[in-house]
C-alpha atoms as a PDB file:
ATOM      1  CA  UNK A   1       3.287  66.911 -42.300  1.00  0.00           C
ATOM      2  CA  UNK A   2       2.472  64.250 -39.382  1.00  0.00           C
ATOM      3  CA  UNK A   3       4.729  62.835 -37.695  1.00  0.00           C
ATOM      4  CA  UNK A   4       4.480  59.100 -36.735  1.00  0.00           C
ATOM      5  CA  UNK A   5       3.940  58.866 -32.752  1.00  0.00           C
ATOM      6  CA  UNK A   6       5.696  55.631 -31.352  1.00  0.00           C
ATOM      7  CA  UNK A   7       4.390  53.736 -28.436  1.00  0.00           C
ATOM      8  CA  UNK A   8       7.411  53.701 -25.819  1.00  0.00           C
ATOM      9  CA  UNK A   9       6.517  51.226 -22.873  1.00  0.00           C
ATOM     10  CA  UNK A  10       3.240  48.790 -21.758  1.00  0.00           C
ATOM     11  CA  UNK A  11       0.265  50.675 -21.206  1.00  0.00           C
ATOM     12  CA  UNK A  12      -1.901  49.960 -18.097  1.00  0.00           C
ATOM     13  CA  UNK A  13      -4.698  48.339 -20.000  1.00  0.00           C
ATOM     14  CA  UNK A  14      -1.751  45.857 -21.409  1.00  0.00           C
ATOM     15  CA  UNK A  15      -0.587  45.150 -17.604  1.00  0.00           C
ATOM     16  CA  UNK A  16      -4.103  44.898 -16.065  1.00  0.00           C
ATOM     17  CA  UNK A  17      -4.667  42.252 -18.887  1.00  0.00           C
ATOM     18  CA  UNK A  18      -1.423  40.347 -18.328  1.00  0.00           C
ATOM     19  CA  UNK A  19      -2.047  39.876 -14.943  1.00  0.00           C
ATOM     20  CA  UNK A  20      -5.501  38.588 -14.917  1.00  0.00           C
ATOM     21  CA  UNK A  21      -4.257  35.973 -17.876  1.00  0.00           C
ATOM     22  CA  UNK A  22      -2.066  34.968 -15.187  1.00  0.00           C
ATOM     23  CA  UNK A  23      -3.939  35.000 -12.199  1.00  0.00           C
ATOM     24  CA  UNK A  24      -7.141  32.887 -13.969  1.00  0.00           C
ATOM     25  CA  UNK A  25      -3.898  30.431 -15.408  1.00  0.00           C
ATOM     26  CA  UNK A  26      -2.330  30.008 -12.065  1.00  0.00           C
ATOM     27  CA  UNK A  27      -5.345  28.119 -10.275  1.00  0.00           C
ATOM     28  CA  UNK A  28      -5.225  25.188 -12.783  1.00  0.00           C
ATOM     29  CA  UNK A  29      -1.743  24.889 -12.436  1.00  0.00           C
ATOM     30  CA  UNK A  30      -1.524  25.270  -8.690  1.00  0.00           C
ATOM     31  CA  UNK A  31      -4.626  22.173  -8.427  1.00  0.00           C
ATOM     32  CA  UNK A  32      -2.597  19.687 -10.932  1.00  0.00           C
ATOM     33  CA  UNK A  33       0.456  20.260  -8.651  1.00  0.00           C
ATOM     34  CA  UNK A  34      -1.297  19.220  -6.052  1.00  0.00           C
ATOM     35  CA  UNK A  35      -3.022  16.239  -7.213  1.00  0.00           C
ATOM     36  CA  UNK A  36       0.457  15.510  -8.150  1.00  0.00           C
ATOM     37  CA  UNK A  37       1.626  15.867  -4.886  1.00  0.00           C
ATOM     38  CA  UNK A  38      -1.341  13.945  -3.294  1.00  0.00           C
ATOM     39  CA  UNK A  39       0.007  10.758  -5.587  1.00  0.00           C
ATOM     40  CA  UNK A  40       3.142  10.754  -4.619  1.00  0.00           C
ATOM     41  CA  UNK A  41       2.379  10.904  -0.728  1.00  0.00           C
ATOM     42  CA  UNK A  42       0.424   7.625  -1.033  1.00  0.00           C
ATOM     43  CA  UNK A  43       2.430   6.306  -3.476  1.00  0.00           C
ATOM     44  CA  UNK A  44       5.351   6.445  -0.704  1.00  0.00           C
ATOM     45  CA  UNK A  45       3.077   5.151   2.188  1.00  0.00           C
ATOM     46  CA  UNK A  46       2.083   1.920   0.204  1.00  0.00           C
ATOM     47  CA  UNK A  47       5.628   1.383  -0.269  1.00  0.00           C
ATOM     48  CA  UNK A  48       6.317   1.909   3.735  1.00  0.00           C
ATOM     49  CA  UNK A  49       3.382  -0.512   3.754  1.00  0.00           C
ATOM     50  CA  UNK A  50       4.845  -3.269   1.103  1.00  0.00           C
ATOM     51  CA  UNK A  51       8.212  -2.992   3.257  1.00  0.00           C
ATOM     52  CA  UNK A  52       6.894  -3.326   6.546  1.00  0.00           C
ATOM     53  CA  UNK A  53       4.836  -6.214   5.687  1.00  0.00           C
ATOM     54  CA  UNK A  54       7.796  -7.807   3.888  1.00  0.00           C
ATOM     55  CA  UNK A  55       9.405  -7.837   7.368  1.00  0.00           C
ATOM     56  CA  UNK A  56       7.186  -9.181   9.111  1.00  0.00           C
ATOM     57  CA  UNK A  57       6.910 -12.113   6.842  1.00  0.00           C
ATOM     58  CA  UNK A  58      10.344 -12.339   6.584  1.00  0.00           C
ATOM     59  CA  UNK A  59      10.241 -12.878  10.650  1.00  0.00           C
ATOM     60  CA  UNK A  60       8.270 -15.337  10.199  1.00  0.00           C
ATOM     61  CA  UNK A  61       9.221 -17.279   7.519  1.00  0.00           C
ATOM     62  CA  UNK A  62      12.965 -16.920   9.679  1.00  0.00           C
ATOM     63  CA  UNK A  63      10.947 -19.571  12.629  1.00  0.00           C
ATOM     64  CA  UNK A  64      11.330 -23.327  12.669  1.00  0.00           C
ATOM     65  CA  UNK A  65       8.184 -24.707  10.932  1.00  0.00           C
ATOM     66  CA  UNK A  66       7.583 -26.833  13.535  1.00  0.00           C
ATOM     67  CA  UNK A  67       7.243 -23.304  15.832  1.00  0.00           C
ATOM     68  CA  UNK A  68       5.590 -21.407  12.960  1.00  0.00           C
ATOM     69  CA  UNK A  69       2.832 -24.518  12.718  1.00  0.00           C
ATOM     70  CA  UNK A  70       2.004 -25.065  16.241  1.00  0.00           C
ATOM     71  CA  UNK A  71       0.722 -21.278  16.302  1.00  0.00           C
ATOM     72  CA  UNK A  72      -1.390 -21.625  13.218  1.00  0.00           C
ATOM     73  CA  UNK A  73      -4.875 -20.964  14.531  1.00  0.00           C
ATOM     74  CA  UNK A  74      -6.984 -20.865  11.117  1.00  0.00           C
ATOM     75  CA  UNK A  75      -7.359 -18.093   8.381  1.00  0.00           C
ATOM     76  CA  UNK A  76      -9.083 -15.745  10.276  1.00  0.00           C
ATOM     77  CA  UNK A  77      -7.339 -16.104  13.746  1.00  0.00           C
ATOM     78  CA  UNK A  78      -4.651 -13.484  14.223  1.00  0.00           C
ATOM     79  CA  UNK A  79      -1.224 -15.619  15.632  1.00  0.00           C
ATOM     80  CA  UNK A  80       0.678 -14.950  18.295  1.00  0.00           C
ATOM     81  CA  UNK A  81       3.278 -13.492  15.693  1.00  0.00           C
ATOM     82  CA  UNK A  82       0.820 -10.624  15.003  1.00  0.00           C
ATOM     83  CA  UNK A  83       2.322  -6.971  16.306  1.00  0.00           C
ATOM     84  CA  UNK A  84       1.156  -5.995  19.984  1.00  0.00           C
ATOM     85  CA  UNK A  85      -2.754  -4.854  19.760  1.00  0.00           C
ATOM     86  CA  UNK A  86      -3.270  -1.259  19.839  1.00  0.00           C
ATOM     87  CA  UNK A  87       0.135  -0.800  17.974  1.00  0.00           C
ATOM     88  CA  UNK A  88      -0.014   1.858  15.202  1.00  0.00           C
ATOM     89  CA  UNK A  89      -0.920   0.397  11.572  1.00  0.00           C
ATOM     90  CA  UNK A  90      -0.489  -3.257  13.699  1.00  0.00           C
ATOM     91  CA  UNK A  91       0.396  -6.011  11.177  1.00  0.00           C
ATOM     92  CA  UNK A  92      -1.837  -9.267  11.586  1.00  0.00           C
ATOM     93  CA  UNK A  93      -0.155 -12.857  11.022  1.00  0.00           C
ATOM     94  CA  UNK A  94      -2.442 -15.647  10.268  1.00  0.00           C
ATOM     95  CA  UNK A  95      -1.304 -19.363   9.865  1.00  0.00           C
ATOM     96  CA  UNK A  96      -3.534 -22.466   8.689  1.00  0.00           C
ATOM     97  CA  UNK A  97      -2.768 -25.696   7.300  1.00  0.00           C
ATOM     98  CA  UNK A  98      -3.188 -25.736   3.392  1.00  0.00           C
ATOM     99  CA  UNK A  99      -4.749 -28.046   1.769  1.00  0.00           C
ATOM    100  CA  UNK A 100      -2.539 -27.622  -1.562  1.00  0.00           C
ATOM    101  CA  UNK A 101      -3.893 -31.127  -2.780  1.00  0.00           C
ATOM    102  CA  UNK A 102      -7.300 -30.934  -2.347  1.00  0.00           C
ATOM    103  CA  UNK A 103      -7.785 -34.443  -1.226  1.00  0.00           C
ATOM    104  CA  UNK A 104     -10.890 -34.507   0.767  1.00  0.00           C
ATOM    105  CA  UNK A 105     -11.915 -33.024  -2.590  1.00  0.00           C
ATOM    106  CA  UNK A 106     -14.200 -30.027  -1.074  1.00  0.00           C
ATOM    107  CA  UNK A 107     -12.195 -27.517  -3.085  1.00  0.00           C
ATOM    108  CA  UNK A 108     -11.535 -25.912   0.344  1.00  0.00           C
ATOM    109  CA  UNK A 109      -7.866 -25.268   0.226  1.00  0.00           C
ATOM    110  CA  UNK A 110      -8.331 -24.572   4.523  1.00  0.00           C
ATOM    111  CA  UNK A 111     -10.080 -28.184   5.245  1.00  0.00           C
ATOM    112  CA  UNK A 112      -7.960 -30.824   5.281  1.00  0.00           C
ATOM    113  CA  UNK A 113      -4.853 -29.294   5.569  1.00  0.00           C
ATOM    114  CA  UNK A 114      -1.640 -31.182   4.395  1.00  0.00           C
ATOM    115  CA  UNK A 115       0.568 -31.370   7.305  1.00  0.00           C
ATOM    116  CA  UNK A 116       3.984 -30.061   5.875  1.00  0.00           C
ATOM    117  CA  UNK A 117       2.286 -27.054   4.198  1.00  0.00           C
ATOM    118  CA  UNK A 118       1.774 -23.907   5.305  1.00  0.00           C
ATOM    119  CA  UNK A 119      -0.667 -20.674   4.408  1.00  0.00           C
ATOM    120  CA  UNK A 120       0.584 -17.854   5.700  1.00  0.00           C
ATOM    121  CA  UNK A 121      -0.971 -14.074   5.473  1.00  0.00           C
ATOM    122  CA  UNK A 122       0.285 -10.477   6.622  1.00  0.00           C
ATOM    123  CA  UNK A 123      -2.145  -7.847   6.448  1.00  0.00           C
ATOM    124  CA  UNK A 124      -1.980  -4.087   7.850  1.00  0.00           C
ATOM    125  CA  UNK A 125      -4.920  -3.666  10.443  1.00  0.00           C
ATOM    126  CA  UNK A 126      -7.839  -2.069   8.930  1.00  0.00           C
ATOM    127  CA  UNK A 127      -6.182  -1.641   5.432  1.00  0.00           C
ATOM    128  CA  UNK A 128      -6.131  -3.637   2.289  1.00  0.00           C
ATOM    129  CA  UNK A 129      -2.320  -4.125   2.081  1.00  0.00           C
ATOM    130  CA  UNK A 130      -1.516  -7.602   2.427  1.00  0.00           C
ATOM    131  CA  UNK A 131       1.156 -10.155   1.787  1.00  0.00           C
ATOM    132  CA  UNK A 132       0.799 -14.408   1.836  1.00  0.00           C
ATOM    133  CA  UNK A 133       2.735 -17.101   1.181  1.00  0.00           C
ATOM    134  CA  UNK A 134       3.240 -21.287   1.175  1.00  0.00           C
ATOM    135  CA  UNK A 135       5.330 -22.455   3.396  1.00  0.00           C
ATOM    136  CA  UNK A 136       7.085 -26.231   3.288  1.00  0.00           C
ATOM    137  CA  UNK A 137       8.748 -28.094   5.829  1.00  0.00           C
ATOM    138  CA  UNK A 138      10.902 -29.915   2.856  1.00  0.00           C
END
């Protein structure tokens, strides 16, 4: 009569296989956590972005019109209001008159600019973050 041999513990051949599962699962993971990771890193610096331009055109927006028009040197002339050149991510301010009426009817809304009204655009140096605005003297 035989008697029936039971297994007691993991063989090597078990381990060995158990551990290369592992290792060959572990590089997937590890490269989704980082794309993960990536995301969320420029997630937060376009939100340091958004805020930083919101204060900025909050500053400016805070001027007397009169102030904040007498600077306004055309859409693609950085103002006076623009950070200190050679600042780190410098935020640009450009003012023009707007022509929100469009009555010299040349579909140019930055020819013929109605007095009282106001285009004005934040941007991040060198980025494509950007805020802009009307602005009224009424």
């Amino acid at each position: 009569m035989q008697t029936a041999r039971h297994q007691r513990g993991i063989s090597y051949v078990e381990v060995l296989a158990a551990v290369i599962i592992i290792a060959v699962a572990v590089v997937p993971a590890t490269n989704a956590i980082r794309g993960s990771l990536d995301v969320a890193e420029a997630d937060n610096q376009a939100t340091v972005d958004h805020y930083r331009l919101m204060s900025k055109m909050e500053e400016v927006l805070a001027e007397p019109f009169a102030a904040v028009a007498a600077a306004a040197a055309g859409p693609t002339v950085a103002t006076a209001y623009s950070d200190a050149a050679g600042s780190a991510d410098r935020r640009l301010v450009f003012v023009a008159p707007y022509d929100g009426d469009n009555a010299d009817a040349d579909n140019d809304a930055f020819t013929g600019g109605d007095p009282d009204l106001l285009w004005i655009k934040v941007e991040i140096e060198g980025s494509a973050s950007f805020l802009q605005t009307l602005s009224t003297d009424r």
